[in-house]
PDB file of N, CA and C in Angstrom:
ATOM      1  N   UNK A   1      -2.268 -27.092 -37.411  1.00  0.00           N
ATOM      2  CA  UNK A   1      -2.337 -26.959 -35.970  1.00  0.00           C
ATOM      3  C   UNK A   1      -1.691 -25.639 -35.565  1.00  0.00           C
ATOM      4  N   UNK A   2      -2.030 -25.098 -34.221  1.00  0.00           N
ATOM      5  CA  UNK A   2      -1.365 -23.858 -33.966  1.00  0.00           C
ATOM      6  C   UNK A   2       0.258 -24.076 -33.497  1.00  0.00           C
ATOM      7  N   UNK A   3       0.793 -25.181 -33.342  1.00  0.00           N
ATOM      8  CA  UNK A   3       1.748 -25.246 -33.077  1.00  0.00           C
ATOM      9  C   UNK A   3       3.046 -25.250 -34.137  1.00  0.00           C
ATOM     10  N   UNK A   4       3.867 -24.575 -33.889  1.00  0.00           N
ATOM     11  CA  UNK A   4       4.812 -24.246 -35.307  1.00  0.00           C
ATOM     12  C   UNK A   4       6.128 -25.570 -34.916  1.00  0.00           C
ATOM     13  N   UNK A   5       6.208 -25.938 -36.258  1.00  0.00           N
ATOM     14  CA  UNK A   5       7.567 -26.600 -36.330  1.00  0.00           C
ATOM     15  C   UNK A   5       8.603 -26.194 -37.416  1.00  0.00           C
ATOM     16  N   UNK A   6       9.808 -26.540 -37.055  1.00  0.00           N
ATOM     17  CA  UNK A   6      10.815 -25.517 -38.476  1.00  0.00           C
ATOM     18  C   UNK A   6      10.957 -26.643 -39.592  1.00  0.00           C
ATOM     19  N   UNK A   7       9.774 -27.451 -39.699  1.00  0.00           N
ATOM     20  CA  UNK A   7       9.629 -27.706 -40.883  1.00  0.00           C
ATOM     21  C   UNK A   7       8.358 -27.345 -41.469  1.00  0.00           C
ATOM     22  N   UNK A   8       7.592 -26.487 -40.712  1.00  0.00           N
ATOM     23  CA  UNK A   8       6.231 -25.630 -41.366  1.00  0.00           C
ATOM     24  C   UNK A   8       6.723 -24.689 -42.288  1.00  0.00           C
ATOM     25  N   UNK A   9       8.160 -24.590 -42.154  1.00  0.00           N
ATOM     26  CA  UNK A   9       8.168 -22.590 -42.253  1.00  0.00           C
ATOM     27  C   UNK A   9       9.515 -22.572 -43.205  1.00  0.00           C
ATOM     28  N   UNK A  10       9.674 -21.571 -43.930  1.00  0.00           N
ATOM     29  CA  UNK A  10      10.397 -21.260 -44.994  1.00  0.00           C
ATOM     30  C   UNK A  10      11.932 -20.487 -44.119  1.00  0.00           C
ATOM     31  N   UNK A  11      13.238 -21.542 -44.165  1.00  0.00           N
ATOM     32  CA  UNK A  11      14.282 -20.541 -43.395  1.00  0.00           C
ATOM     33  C   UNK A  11      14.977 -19.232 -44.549  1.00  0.00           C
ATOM     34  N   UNK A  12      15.476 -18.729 -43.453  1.00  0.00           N
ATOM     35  CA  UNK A  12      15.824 -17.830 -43.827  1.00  0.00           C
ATOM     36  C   UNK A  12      17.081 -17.798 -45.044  1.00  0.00           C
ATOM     37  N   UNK A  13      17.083 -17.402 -45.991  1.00  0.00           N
ATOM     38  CA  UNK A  13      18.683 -17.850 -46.884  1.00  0.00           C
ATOM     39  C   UNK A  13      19.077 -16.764 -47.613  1.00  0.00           C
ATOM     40  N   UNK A  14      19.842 -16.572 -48.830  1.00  0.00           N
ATOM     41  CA  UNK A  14      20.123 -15.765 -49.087  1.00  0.00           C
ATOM     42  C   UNK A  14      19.381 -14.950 -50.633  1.00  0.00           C
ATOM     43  N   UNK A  15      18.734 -15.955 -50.618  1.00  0.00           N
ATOM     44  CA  UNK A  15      17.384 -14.742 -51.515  1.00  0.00           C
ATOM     45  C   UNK A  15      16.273 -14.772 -50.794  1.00  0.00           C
ATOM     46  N   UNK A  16      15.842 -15.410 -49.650  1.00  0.00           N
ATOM     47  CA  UNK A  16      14.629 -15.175 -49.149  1.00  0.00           C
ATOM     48  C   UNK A  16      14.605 -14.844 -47.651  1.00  0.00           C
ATOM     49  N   UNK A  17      13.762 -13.630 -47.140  1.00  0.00           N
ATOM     50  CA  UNK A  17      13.289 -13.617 -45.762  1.00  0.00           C
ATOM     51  C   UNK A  17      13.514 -14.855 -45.106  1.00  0.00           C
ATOM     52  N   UNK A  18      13.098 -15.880 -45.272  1.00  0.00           N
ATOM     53  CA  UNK A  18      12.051 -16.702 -44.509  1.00  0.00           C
ATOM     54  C   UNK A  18      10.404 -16.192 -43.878  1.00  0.00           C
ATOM     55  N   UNK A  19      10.023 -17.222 -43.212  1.00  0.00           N
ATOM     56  CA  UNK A  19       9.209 -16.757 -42.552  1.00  0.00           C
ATOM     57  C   UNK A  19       8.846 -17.575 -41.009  1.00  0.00           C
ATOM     58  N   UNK A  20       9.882 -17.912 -40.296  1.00  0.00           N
ATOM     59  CA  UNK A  20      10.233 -18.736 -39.478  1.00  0.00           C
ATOM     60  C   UNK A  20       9.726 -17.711 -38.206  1.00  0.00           C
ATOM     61  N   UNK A  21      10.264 -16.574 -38.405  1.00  0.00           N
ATOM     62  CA  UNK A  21       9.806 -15.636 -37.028  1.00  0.00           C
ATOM     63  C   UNK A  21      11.561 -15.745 -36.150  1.00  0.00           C
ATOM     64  N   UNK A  22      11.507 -15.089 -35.239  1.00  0.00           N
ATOM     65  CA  UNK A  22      12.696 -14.768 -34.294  1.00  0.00           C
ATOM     66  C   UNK A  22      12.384 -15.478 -33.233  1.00  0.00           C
ATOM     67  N   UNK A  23      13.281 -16.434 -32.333  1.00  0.00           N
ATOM     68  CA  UNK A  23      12.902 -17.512 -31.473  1.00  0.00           C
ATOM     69  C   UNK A  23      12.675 -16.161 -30.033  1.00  0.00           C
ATOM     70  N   UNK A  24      13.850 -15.411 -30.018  1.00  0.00           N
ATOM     71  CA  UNK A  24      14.398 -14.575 -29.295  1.00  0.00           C
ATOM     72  C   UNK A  24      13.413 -13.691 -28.826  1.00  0.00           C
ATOM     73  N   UNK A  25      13.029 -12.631 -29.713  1.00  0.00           N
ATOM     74  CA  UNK A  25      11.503 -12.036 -29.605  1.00  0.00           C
ATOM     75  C   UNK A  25      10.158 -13.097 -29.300  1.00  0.00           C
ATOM     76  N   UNK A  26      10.379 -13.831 -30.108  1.00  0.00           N
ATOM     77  CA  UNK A  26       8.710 -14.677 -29.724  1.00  0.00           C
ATOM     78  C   UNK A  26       8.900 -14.909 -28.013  1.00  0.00           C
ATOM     79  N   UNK A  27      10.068 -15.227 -27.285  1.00  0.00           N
ATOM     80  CA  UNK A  27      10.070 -15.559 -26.107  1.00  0.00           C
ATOM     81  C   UNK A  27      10.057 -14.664 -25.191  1.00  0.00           C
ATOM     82  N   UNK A  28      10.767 -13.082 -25.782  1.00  0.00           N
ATOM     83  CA  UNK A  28      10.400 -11.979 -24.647  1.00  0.00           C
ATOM     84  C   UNK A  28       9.139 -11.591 -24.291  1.00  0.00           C
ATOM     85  N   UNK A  29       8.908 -11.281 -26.071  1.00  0.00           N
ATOM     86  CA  UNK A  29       7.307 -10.687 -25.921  1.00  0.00           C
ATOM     87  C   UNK A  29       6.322 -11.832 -25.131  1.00  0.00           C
ATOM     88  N   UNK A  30       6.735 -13.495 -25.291  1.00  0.00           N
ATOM     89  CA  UNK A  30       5.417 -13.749 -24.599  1.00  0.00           C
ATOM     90  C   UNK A  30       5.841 -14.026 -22.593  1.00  0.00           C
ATOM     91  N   UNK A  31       6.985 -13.747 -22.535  1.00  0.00           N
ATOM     92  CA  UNK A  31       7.278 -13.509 -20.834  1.00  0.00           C
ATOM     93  C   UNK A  31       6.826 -12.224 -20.632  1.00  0.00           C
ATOM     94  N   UNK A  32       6.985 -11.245 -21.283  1.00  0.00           N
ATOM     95  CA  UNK A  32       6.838  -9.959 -21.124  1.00  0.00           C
ATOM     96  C   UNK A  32       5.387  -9.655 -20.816  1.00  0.00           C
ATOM     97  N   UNK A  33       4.710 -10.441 -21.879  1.00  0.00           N
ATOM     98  CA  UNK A  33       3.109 -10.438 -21.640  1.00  0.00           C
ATOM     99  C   UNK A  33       2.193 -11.182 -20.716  1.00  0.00           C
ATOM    100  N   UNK A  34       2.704 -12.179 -20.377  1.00  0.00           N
ATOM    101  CA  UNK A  34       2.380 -13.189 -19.156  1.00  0.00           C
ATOM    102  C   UNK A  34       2.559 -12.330 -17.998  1.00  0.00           C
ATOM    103  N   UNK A  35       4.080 -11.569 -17.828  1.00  0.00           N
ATOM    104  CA  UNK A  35       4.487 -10.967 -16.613  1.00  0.00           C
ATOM    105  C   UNK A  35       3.228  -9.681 -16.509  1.00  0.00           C
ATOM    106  N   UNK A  36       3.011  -8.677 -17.640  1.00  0.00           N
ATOM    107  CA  UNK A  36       2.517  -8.057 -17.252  1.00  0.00           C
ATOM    108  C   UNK A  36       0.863  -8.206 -16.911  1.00  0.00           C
ATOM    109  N   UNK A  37       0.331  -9.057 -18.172  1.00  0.00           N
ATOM    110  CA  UNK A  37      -0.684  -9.669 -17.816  1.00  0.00           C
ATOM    111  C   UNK A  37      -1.266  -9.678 -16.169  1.00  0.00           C
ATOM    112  N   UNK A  38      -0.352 -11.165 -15.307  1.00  0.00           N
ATOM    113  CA  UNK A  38      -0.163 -11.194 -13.879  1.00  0.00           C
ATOM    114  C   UNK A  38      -0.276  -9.692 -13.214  1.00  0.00           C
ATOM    115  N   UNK A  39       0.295  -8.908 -13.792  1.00  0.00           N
ATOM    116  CA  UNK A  39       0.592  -7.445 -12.526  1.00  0.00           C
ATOM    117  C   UNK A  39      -0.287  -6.792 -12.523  1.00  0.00           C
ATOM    118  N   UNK A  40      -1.011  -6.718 -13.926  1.00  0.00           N
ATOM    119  CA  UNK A  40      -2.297  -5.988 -13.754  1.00  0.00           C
ATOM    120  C   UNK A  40      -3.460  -6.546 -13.175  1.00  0.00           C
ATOM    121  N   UNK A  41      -3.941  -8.539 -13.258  1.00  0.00           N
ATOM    122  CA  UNK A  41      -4.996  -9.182 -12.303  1.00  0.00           C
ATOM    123  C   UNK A  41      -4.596  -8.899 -10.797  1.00  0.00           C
ATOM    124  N   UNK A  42      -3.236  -8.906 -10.343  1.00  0.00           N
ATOM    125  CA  UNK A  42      -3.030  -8.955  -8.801  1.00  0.00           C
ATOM    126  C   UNK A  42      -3.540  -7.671  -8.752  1.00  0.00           C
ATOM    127  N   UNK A  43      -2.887  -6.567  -9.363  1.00  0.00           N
ATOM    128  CA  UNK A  43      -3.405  -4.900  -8.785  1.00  0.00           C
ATOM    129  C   UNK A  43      -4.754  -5.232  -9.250  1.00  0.00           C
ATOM    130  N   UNK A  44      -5.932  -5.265 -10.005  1.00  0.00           N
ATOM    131  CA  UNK A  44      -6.920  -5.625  -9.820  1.00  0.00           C
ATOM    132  C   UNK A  44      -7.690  -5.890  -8.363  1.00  0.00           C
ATOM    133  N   UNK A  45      -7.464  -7.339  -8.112  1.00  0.00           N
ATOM    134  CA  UNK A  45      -7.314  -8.178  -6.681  1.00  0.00           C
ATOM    135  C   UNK A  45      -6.975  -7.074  -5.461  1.00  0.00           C
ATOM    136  N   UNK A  46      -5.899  -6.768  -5.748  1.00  0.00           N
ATOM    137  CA  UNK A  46      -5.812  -5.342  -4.459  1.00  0.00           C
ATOM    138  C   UNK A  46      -6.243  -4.485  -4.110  1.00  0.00           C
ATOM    139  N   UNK A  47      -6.718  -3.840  -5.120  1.00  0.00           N
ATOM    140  CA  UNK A  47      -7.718  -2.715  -5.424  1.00  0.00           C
ATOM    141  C   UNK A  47      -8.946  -2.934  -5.101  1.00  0.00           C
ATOM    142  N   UNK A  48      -9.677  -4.141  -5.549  1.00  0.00           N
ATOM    143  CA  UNK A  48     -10.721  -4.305  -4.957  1.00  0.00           C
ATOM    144  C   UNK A  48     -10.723  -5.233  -3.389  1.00  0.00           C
ATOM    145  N   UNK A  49      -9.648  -5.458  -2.981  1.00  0.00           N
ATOM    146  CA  UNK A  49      -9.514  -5.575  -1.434  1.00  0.00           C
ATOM    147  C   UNK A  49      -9.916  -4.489  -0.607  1.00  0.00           C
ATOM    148  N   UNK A  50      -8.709  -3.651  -0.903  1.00  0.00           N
ATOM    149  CA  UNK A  50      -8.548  -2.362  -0.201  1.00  0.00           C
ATOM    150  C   UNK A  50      -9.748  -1.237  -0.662  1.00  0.00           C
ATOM    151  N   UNK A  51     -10.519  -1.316  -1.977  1.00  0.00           N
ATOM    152  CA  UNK A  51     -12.083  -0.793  -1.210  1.00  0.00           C
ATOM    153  C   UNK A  51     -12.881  -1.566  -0.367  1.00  0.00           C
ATOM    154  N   UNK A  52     -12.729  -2.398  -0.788  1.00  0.00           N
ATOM    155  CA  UNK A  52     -13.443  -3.252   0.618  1.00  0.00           C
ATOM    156  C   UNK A  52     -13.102  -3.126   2.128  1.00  0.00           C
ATOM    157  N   UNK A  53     -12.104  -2.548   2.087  1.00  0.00           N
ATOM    158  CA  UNK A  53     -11.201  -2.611   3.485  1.00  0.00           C
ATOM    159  C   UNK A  53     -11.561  -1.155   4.308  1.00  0.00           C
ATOM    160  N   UNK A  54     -11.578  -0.452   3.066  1.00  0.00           N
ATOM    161  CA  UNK A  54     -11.798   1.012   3.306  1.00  0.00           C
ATOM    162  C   UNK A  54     -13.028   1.353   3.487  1.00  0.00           C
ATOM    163  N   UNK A  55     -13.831   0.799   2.558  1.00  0.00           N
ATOM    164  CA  UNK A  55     -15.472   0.888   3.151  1.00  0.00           C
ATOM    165  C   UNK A  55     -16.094   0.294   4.648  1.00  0.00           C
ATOM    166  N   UNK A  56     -15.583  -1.079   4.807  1.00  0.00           N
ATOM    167  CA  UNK A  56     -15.613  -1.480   6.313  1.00  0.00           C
ATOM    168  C   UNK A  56     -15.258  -0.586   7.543  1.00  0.00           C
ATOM    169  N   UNK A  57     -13.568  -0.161   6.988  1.00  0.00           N
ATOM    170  CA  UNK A  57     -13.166   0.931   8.113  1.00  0.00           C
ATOM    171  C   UNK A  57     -14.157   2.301   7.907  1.00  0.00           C
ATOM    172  N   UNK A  58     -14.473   2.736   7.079  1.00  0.00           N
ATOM    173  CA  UNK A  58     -15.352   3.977   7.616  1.00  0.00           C
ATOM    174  C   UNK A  58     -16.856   3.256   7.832  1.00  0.00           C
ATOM    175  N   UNK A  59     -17.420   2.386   7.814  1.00  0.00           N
ATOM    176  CA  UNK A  59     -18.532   2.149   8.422  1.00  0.00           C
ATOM    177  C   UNK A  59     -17.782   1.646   9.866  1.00  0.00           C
ATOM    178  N   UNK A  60     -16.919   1.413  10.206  1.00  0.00           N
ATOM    179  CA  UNK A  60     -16.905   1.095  11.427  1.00  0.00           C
ATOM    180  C   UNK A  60     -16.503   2.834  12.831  1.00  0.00           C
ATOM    181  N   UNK A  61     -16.001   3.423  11.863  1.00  0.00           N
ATOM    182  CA  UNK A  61     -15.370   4.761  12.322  1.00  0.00           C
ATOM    183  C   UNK A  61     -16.648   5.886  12.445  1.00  0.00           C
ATOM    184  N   UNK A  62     -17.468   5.586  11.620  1.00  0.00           N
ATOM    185  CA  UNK A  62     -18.844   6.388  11.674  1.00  0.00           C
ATOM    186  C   UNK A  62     -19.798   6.377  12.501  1.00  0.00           C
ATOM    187  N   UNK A  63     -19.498   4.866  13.243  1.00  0.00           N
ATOM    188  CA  UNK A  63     -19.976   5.502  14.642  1.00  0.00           C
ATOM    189  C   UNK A  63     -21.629   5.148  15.150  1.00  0.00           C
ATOM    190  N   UNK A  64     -22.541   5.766  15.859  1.00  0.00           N
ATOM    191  CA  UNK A  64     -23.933   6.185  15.557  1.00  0.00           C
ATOM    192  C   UNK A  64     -24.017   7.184  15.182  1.00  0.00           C
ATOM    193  N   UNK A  65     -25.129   6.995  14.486  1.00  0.00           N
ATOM    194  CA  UNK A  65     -26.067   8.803  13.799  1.00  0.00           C
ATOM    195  C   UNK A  65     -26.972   8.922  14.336  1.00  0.00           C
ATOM    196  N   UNK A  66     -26.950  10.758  14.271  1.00  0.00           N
ATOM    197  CA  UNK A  66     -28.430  11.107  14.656  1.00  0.00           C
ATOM    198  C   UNK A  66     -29.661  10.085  14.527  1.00  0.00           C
ATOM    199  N   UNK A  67     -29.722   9.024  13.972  1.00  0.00           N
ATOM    200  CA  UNK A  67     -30.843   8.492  13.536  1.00  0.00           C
ATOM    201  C   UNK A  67     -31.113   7.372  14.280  1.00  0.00           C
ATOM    202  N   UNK A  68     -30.063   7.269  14.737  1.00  0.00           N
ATOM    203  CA  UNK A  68     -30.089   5.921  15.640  1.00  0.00           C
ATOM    204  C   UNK A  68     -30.102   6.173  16.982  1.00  0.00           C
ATOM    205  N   UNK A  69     -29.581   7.455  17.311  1.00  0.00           N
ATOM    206  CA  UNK A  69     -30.167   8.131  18.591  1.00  0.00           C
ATOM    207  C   UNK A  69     -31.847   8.972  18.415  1.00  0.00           C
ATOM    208  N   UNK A  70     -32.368   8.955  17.371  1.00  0.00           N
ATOM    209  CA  UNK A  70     -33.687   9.188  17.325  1.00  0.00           C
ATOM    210  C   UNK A  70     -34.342   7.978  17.526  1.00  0.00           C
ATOM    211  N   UNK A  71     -33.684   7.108  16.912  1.00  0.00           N
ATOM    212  CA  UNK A  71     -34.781   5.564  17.343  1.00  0.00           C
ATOM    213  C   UNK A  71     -34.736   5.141  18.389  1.00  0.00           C
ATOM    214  N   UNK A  72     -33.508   5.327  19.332  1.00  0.00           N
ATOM    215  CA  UNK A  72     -33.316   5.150  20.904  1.00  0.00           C
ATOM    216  C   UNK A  72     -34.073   5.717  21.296  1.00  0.00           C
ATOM    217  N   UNK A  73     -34.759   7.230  20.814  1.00  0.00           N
ATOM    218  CA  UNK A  73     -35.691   7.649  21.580  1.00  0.00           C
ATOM    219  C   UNK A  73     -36.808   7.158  21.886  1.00  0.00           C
ATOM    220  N   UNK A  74     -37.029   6.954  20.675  1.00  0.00           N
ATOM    221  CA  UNK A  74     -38.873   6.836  20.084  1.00  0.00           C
ATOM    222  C   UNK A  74     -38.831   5.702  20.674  1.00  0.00           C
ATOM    223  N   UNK A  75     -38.016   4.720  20.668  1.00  0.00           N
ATOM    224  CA  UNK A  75     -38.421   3.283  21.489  1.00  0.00           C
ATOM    225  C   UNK A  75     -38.278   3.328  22.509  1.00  0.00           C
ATOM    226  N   UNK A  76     -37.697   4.292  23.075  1.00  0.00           N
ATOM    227  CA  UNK A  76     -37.838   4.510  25.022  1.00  0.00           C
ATOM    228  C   UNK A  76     -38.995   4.662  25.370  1.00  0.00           C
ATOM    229  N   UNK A  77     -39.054   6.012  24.403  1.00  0.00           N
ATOM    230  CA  UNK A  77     -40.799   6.813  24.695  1.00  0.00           C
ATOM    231  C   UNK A  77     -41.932   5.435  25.048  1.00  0.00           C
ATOM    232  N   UNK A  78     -41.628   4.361  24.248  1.00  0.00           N
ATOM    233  CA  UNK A  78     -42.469   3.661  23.862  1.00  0.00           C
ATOM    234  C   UNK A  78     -42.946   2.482  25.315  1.00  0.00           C
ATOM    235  N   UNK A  79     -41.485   2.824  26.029  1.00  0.00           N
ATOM    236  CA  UNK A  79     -40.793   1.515  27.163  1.00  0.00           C
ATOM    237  C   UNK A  79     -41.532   2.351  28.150  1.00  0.00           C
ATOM    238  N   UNK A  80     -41.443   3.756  28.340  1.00  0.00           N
ATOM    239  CA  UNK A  80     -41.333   4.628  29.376  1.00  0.00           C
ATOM    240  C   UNK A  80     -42.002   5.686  29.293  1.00  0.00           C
ATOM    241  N   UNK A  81     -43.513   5.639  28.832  1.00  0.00           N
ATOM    242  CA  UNK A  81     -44.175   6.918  28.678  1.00  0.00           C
ATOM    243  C   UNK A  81     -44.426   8.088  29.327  1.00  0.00           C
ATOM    244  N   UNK A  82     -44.130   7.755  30.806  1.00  0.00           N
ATOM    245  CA  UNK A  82     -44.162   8.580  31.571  1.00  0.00           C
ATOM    246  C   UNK A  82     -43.385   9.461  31.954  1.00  0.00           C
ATOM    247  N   UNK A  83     -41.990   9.114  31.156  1.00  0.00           N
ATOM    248  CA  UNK A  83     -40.669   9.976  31.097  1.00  0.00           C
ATOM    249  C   UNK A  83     -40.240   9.768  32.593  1.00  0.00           C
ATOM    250  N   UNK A  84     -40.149   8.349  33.081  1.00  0.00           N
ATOM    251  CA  UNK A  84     -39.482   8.776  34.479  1.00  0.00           C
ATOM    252  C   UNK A  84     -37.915   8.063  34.313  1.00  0.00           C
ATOM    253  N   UNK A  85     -37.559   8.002  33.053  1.00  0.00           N
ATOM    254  CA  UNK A  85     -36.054   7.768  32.674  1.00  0.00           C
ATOM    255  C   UNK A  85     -35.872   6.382  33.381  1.00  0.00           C
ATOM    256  N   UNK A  86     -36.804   5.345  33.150  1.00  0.00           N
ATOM    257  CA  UNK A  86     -36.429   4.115  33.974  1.00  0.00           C
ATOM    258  C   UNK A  86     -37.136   3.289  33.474  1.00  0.00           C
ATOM    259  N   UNK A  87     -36.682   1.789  33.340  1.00  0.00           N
ATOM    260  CA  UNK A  87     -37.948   0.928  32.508  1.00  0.00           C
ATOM    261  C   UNK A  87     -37.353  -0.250  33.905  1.00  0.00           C
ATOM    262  N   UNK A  88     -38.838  -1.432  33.909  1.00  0.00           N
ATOM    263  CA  UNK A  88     -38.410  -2.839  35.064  1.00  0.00           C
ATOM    264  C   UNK A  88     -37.688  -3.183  34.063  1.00  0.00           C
ATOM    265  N   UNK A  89     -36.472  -4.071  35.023  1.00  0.00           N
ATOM    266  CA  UNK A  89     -35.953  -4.918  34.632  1.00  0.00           C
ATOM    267  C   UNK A  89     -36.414  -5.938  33.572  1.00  0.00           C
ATOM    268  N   UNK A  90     -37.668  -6.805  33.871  1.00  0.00           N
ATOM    269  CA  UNK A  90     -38.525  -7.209  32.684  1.00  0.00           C
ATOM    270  C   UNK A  90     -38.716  -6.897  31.579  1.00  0.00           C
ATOM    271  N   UNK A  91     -38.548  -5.554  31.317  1.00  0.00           N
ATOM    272  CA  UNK A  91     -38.751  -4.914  30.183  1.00  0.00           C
ATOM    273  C   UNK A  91     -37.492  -4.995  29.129  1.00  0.00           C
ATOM    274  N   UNK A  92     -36.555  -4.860  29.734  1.00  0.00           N
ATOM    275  CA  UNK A  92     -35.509  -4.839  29.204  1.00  0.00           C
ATOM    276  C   UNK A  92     -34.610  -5.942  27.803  1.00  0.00           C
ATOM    277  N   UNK A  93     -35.527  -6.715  28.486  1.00  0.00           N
ATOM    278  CA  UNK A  93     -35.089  -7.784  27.009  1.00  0.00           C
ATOM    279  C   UNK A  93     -35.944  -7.251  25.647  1.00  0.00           C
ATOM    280  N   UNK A  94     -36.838  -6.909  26.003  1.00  0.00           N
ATOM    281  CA  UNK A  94     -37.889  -6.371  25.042  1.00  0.00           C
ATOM    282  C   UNK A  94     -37.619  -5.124  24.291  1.00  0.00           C
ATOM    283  N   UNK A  95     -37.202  -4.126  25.367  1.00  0.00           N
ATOM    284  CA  UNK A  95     -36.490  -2.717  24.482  1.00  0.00           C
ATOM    285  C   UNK A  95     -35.385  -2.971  23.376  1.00  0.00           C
ATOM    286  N   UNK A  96     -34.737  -4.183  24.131  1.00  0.00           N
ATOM    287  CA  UNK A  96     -33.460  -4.321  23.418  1.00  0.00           C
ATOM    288  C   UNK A  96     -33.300  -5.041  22.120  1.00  0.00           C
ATOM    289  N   UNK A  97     -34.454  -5.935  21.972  1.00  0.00           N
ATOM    290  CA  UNK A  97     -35.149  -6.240  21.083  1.00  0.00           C
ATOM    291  C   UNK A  97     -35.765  -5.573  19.717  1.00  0.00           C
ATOM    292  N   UNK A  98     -36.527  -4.643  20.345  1.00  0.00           N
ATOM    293  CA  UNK A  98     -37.043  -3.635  19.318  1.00  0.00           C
ATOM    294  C   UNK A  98     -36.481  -2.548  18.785  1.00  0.00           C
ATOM    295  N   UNK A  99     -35.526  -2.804  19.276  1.00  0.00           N
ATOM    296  CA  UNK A  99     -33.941  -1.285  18.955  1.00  0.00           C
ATOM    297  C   UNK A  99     -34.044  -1.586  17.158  1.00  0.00           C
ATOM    298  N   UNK A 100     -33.518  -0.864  16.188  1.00  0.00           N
ATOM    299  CA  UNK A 100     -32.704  -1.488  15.091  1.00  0.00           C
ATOM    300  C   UNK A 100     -31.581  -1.618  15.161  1.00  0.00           C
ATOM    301  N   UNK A 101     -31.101  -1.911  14.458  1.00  0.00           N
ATOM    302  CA  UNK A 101     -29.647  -2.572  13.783  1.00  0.00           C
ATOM    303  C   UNK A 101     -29.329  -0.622  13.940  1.00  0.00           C
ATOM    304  N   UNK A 102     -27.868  -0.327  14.780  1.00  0.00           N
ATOM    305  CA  UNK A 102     -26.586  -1.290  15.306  1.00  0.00           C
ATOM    306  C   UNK A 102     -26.657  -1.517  16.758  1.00  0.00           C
ATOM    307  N   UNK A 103     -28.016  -1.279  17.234  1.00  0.00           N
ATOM    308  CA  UNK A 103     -28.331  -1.560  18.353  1.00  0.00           C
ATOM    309  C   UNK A 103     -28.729  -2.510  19.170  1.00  0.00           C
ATOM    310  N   UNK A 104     -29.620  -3.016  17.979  1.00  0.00           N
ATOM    311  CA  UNK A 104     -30.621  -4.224  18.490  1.00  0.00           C
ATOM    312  C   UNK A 104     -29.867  -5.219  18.921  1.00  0.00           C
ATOM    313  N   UNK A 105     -30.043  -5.972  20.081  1.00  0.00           N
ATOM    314  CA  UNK A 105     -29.825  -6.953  20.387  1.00  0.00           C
ATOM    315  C   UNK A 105     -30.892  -8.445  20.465  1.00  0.00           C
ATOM    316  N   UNK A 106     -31.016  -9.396  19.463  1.00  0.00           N
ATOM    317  CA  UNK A 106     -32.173  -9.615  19.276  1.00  0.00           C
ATOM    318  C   UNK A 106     -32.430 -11.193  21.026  1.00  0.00           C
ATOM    319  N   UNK A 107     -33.094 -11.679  20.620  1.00  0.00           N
ATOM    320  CA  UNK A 107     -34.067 -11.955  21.876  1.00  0.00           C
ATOM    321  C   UNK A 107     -33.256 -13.615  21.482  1.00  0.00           C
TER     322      UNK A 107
END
């Protein structure tokens, strides 16, 4: 079995090593390795928080783009061909509708 008992194991005496192992070491090294183990999954965990956190904040800081004020256009054009900068009231659920995403407000 993987489990050791000090009657598996040869003690230590005065013509032989043993081969019992050090209680002392076996217990640092395996706190030592547990502890660090833990420090490196949490920083893991954090790390991939905080890109997540950071990607959200600059999509939220970025704002509109040119592109989304081009589609405001083209779908005005579309409301208001006549360019008199005014659509009915009626219309309005409908423009707002056909906007895209971060605009659209859907119906």
């Amino acid at each position: 079995a993987a489990i050791m008992d000090e009657n598996d194991c040869t003690p230590t005496g005065p013509e032989s090593e043993g081969d019992c192992g050090n209680k002392g070491i076996a217990i640092a090294f395996l706190v030592s390795y547990l502890i660090i183990s833990f420090l490196i999954i949490i920083n893991m965990y954090i790390a991939v928080i905080l890109e997540n956190y950071s990607q959200a904040a600059e999509d939220v800081h970025e704002g509109l783009t040119d592109d989304d004020y081009d589609m405001y256009y083209e779908i005005w054009q579309k409301f208001d061909p006549k360019g008199t900068q005014f659509i009915s009231y009626h219309q309005l659920s409908d423009f707002v509708h056909a906007l895209e995403e971060p605009l659209q407000i859907p119906k």
